[in-house]
PDB file of N, CA and C in Angstrom:
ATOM      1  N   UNK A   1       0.851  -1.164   0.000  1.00  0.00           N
ATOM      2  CA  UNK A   1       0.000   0.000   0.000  1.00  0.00           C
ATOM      3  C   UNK A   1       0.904   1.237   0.000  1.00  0.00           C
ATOM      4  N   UNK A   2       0.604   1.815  -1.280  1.00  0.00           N
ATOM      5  CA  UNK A   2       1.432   3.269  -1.123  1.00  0.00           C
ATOM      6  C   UNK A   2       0.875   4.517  -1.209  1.00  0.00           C
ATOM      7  N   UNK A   3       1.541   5.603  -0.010  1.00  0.00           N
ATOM      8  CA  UNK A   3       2.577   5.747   0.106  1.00  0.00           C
ATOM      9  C   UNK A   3       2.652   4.934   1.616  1.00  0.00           C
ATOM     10  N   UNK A   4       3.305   4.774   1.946  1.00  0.00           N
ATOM     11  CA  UNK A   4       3.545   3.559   3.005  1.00  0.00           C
ATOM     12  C   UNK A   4       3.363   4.789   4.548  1.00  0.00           C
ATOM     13  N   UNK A   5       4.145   5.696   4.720  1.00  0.00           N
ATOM     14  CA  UNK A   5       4.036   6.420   5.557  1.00  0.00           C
ATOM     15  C   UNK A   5       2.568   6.877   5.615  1.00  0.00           C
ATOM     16  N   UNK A   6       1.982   7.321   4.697  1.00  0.00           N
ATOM     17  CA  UNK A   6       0.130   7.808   4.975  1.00  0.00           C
ATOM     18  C   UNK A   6      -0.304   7.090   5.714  1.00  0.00           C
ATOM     19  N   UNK A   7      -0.603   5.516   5.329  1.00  0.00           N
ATOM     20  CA  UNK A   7      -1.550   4.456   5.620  1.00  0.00           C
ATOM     21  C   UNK A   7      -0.768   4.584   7.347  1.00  0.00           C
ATOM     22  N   UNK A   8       0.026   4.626   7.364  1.00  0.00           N
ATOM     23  CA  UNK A   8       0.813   3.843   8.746  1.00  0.00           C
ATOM     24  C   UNK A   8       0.772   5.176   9.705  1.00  0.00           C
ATOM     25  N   UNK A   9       0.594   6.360   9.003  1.00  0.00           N
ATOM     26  CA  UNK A   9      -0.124   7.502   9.954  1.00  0.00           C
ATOM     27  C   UNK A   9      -1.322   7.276  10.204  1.00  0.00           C
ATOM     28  N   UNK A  10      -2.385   7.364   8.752  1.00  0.00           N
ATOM     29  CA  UNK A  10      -3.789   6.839   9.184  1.00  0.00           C
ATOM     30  C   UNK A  10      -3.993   6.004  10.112  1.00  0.00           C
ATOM     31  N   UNK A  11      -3.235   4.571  10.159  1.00  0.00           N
ATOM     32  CA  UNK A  11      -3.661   3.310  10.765  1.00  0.00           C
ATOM     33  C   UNK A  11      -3.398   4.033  12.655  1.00  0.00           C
ATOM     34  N   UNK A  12      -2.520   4.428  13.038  1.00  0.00           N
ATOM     35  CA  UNK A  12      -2.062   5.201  13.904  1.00  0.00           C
ATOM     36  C   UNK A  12      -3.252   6.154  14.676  1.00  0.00           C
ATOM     37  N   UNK A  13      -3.572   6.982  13.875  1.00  0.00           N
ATOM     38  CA  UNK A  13      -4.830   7.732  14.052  1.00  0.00           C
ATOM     39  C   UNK A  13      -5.865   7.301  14.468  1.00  0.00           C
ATOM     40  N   UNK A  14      -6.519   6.052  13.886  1.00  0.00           N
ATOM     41  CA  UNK A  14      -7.711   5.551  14.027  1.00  0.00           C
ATOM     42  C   UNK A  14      -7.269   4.585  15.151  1.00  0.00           C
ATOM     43  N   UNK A  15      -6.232   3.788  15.281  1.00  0.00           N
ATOM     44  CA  UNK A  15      -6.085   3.265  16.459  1.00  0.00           C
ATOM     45  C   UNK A  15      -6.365   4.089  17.680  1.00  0.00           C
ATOM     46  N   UNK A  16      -5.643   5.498  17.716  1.00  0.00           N
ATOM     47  CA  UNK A  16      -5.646   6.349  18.993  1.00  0.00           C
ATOM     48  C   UNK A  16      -6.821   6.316  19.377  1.00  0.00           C
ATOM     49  N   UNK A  17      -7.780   7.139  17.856  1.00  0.00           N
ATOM     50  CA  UNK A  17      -8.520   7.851  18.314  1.00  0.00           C
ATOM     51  C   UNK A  17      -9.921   6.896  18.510  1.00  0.00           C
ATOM     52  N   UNK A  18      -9.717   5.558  17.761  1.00  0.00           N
ATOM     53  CA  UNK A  18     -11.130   4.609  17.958  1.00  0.00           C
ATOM     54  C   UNK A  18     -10.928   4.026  19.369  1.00  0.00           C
ATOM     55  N   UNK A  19      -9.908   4.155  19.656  1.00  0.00           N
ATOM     56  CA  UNK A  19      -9.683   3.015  21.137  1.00  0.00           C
ATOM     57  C   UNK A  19      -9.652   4.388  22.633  1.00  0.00           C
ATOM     58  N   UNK A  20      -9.805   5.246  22.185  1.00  0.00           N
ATOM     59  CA  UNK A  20     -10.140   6.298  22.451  1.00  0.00           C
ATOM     60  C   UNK A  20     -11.929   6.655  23.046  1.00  0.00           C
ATOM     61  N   UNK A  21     -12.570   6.443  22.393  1.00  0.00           N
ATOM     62  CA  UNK A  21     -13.919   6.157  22.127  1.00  0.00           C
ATOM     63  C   UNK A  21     -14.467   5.377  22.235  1.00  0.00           C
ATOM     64  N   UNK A  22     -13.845   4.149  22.626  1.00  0.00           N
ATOM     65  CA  UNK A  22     -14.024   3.041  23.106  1.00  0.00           C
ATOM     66  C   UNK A  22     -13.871   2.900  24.901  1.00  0.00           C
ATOM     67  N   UNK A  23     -13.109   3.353  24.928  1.00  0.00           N
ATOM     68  CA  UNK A  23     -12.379   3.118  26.101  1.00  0.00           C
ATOM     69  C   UNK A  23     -13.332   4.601  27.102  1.00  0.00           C
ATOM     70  N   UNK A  24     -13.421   5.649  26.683  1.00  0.00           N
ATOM     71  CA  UNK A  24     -14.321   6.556  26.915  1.00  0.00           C
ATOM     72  C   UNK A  24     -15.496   6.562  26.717  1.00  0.00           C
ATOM     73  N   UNK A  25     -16.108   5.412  26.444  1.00  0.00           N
ATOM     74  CA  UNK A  25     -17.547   5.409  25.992  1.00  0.00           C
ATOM     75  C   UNK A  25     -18.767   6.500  25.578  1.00  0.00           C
ATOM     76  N   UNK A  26     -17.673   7.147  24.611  1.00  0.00           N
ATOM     77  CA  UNK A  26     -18.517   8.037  23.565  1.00  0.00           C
ATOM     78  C   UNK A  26     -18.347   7.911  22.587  1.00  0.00           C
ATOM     79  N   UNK A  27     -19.024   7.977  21.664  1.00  0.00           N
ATOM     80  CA  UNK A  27     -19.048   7.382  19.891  1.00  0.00           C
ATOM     81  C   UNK A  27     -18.507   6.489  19.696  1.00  0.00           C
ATOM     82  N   UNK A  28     -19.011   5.122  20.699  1.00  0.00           N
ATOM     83  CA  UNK A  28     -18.225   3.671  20.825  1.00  0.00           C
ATOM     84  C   UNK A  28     -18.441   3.156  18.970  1.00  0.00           C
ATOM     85  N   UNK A  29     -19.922   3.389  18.591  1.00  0.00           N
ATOM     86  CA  UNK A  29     -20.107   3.252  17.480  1.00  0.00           C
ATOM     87  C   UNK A  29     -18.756   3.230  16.433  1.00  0.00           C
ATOM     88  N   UNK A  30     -18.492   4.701  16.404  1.00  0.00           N
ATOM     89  CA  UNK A  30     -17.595   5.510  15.921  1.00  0.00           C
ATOM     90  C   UNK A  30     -16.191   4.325  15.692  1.00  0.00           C
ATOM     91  N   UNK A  31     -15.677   4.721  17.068  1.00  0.00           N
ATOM     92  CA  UNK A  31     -14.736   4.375  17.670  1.00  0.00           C
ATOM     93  C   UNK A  31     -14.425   2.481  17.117  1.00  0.00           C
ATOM     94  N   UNK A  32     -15.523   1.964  17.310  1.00  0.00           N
ATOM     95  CA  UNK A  32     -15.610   0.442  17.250  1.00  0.00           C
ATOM     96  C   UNK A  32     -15.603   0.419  15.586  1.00  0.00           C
ATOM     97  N   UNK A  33     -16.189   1.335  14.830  1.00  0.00           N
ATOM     98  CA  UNK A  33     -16.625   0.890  13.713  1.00  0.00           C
ATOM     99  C   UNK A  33     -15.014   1.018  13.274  1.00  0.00           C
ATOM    100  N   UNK A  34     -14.377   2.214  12.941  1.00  0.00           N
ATOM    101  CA  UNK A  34     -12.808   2.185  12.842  1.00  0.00           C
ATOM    102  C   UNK A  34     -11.984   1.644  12.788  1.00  0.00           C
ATOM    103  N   UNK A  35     -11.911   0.897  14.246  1.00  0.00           N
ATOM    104  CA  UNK A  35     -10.828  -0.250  14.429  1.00  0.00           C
ATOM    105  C   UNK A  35     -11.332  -1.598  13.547  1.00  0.00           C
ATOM    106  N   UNK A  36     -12.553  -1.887  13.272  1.00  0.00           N
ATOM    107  CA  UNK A  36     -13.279  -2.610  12.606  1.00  0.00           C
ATOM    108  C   UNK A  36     -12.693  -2.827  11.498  1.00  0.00           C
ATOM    109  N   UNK A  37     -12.916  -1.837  10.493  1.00  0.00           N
ATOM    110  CA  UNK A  37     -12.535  -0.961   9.598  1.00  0.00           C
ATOM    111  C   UNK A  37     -10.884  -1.396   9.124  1.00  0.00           C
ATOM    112  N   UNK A  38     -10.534  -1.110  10.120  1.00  0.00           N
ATOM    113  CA  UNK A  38      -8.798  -1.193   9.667  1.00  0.00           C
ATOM    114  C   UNK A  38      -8.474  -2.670  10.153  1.00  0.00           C
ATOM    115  N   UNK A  39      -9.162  -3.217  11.361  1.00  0.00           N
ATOM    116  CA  UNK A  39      -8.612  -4.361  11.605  1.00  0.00           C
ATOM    117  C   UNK A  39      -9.532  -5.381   9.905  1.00  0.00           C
ATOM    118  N   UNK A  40     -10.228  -5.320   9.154  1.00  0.00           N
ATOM    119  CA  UNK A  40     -10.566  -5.921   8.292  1.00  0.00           C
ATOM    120  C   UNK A  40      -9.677  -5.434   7.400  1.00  0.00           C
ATOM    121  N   UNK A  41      -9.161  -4.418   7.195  1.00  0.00           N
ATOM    122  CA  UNK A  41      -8.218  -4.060   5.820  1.00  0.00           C
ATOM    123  C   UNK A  41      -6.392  -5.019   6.086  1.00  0.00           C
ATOM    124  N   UNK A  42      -6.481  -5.019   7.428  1.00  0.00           N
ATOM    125  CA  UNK A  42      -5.515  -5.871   7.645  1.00  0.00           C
ATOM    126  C   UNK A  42      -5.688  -7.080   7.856  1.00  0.00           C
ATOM    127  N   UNK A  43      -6.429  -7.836   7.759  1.00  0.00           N
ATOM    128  CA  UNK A  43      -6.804  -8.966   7.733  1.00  0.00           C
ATOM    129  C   UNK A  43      -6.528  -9.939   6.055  1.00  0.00           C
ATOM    130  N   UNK A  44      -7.238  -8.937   5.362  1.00  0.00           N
ATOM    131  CA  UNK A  44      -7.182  -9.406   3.834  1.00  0.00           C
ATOM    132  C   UNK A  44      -5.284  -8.815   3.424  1.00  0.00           C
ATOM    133  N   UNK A  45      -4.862  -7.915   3.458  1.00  0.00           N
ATOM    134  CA  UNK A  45      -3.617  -7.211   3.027  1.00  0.00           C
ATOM    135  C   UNK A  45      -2.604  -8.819   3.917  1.00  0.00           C
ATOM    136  N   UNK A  46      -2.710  -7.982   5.052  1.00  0.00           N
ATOM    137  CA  UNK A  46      -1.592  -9.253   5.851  1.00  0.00           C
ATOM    138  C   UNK A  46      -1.348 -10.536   5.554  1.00  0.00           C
ATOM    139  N   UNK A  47      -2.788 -11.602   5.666  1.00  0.00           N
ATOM    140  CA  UNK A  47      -2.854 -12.759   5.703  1.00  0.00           C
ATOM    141  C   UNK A  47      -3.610 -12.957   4.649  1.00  0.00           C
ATOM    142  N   UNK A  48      -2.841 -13.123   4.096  1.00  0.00           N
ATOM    143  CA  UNK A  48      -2.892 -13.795   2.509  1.00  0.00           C
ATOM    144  C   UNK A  48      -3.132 -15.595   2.224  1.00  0.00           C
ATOM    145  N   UNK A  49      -3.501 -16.010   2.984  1.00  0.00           N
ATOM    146  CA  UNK A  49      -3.254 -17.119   3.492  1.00  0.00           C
ATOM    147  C   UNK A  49      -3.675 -18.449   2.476  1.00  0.00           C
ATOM    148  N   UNK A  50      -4.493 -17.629   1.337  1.00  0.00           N
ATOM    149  CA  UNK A  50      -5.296 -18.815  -0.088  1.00  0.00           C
ATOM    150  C   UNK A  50      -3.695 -18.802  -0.931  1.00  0.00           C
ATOM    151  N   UNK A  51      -2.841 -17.969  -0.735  1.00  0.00           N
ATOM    152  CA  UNK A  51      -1.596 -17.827  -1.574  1.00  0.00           C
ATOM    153  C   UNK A  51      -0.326 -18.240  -1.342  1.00  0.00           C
ATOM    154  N   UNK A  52      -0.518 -19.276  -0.385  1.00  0.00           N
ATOM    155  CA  UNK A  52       0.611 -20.061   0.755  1.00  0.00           C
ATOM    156  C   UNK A  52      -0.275 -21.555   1.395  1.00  0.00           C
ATOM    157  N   UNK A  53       1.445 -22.378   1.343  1.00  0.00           N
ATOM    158  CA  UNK A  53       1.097 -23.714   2.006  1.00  0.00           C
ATOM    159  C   UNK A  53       1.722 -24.336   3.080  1.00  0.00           C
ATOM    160  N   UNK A  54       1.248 -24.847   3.781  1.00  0.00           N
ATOM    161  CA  UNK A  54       2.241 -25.667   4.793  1.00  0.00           C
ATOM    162  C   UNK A  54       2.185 -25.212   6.028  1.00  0.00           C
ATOM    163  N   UNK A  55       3.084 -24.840   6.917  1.00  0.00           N
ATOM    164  CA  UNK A  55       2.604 -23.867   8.214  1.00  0.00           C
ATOM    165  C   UNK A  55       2.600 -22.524   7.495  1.00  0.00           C
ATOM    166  N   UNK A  56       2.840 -22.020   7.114  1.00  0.00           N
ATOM    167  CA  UNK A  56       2.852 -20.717   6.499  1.00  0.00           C
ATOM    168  C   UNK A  56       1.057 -20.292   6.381  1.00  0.00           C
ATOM    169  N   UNK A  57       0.595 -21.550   5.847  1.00  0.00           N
ATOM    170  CA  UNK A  57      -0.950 -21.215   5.522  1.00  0.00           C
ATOM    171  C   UNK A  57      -1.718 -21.629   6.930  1.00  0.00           C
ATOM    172  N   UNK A  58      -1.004 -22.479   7.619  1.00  0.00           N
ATOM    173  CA  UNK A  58      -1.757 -22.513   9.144  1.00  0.00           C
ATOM    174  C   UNK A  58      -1.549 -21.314   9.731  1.00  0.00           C
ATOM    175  N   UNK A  59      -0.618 -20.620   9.639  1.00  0.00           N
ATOM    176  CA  UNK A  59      -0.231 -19.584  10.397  1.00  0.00           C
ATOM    177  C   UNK A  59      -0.976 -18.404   9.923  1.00  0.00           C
ATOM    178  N   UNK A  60      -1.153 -18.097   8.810  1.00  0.00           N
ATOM    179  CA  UNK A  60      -1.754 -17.052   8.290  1.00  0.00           C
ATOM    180  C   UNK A  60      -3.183 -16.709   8.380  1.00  0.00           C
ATOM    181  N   UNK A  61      -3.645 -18.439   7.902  1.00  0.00           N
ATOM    182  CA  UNK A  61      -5.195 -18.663   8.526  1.00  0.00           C
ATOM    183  C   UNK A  61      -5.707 -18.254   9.954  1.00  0.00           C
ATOM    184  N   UNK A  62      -4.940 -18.905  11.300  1.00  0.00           N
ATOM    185  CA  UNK A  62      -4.988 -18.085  12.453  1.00  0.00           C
ATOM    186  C   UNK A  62      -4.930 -17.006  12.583  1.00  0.00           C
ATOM    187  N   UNK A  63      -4.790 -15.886  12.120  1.00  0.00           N
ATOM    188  CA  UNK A  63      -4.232 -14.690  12.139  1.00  0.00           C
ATOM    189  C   UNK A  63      -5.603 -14.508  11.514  1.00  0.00           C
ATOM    190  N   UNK A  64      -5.819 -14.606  10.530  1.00  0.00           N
ATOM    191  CA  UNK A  64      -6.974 -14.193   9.708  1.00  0.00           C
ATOM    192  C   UNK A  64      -7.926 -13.912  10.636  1.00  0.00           C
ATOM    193  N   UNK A  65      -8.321 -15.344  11.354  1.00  0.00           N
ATOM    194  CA  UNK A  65      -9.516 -15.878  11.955  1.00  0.00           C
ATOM    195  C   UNK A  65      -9.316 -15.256  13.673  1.00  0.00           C
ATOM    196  N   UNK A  66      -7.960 -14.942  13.949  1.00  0.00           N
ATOM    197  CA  UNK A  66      -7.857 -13.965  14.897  1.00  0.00           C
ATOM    198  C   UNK A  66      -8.693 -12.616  14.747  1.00  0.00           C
ATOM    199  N   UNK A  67      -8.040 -11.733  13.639  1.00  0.00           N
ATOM    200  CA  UNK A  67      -8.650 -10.661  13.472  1.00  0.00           C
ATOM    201  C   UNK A  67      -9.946 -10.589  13.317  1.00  0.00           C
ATOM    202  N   UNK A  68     -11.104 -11.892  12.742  1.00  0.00           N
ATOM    203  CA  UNK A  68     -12.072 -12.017  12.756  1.00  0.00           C
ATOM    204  C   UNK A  68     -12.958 -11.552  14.042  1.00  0.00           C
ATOM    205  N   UNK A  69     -12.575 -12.710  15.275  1.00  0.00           N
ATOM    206  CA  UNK A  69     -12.622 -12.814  16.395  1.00  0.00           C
ATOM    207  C   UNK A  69     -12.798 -10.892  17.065  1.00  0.00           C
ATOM    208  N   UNK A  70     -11.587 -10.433  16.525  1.00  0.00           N
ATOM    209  CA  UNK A  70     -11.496  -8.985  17.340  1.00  0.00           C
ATOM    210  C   UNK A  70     -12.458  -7.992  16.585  1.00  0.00           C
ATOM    211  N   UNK A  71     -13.040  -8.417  15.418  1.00  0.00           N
ATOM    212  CA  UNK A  71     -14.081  -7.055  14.906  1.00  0.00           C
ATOM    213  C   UNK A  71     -15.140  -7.834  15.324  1.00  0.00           C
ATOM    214  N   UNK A  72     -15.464  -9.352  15.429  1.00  0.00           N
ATOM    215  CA  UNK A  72     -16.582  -9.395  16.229  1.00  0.00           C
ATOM    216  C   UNK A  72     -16.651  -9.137  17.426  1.00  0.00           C
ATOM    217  N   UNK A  73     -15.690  -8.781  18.360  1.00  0.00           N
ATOM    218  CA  UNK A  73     -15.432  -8.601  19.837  1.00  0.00           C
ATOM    219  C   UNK A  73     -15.992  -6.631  19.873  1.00  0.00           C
ATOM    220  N   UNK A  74     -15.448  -5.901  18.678  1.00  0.00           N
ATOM    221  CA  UNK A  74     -15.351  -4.929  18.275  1.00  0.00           C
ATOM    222  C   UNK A  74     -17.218  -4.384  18.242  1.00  0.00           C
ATOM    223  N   UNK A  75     -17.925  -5.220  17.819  1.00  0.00           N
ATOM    224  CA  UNK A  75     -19.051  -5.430  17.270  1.00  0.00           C
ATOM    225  C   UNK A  75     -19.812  -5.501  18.564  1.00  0.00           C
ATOM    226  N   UNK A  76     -19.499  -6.546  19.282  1.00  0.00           N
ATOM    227  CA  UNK A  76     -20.532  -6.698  20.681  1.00  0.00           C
ATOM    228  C   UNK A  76     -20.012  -5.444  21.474  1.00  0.00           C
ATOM    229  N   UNK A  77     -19.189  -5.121  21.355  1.00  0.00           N
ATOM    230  CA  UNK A  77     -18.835  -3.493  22.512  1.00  0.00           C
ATOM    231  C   UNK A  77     -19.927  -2.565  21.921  1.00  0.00           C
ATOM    232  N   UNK A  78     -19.837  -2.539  20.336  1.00  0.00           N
ATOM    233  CA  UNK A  78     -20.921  -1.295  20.313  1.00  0.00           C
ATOM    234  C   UNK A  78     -22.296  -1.682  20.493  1.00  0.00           C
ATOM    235  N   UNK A  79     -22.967  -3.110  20.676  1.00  0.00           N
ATOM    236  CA  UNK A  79     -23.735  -3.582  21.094  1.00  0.00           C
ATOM    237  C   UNK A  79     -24.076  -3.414  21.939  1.00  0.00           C
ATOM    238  N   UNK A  80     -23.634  -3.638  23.112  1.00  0.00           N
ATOM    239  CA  UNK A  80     -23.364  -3.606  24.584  1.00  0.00           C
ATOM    240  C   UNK A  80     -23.739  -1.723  24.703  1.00  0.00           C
ATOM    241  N   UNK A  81     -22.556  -1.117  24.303  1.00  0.00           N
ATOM    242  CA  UNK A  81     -22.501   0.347  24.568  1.00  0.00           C
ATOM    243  C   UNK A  81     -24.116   0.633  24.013  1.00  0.00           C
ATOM    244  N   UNK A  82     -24.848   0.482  23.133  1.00  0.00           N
ATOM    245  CA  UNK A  82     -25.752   0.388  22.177  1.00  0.00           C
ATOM    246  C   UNK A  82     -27.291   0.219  23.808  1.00  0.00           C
ATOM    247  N   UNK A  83     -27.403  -0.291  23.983  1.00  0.00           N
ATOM    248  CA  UNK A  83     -28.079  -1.108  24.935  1.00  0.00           C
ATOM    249  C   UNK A  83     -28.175  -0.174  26.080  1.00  0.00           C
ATOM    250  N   UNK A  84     -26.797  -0.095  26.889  1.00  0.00           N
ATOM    251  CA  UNK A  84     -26.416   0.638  28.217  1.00  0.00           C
ATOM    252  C   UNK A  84     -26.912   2.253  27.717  1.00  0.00           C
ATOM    253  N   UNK A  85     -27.007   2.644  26.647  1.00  0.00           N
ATOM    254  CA  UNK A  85     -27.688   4.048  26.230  1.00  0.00           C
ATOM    255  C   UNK A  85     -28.838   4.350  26.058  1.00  0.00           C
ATOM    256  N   UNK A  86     -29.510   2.736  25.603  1.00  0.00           N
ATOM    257  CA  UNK A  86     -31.339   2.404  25.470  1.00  0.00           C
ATOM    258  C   UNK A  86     -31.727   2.792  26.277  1.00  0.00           C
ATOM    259  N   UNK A  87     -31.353   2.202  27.487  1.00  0.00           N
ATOM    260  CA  UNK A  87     -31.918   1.701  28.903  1.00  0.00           C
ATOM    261  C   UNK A  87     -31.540   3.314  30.305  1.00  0.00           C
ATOM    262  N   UNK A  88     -30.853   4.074  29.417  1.00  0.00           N
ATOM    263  CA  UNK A  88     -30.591   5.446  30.866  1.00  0.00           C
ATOM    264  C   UNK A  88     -29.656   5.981  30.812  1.00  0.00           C
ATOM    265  N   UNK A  89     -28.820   4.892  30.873  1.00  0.00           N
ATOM    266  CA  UNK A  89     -27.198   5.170  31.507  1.00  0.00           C
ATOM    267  C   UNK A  89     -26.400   6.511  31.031  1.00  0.00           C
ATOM    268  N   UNK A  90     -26.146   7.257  31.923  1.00  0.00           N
ATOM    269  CA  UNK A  90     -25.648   8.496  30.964  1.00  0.00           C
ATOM    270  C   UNK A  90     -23.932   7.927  30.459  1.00  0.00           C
ATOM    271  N   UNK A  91     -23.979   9.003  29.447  1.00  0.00           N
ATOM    272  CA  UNK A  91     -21.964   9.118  29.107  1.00  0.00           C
ATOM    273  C   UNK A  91     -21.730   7.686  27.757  1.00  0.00           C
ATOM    274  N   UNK A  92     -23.359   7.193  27.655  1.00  0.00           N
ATOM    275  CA  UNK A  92     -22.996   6.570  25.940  1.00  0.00           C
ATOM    276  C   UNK A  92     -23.741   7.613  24.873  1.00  0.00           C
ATOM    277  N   UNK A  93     -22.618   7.390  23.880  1.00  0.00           N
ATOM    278  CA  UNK A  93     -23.465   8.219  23.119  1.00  0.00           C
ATOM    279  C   UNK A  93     -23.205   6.892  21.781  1.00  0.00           C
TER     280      UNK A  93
END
């Protein structure tokens, strides 16, 4: 991905500022959707894993199915946050 420095500022950014929003429980939406976002763009870029064999493709596959794991983890937070805002709770937005 070029120019290599942009993306790796961007990626930087949205880490801060989604885990940020997460962690502050305001615009978890936001915040969750982001890391989402980038953790799926690195998922496909990184682990390439249909294009490799042997441990190489076990290894890559895990990784894949890791990052899976964390945008669905990503997913139930804004769920959760989603819910706790239905129901009263101040400080979700």
């Amino acid at each position: 991905m070029h120019p290599g420095w942009l993306w790796a500022a961007l990626a930087i950014v949205v880490e801060l500022g989604g885990s940020a929003c997460v962690i502050a429980s305001r615009f978890v939406w936001l915040g969750a959707g982001a890391l989402g976002a980038l953790t799926a763009v690195a998922m496909f870029v990184a682990n390439d894993f249909w294009n490799l064999t042997g441990d190489a493709h076990f290894f890559a596959l895990n990784a894949f199915f890791e990052h899976l794991g964390l945008i669905a983890a990503l997913v139930m937070a804004t769920c959760v946050a989603g819910i706790k805002h239905s129901s009263g709770h101040a400080g979700f937005q």
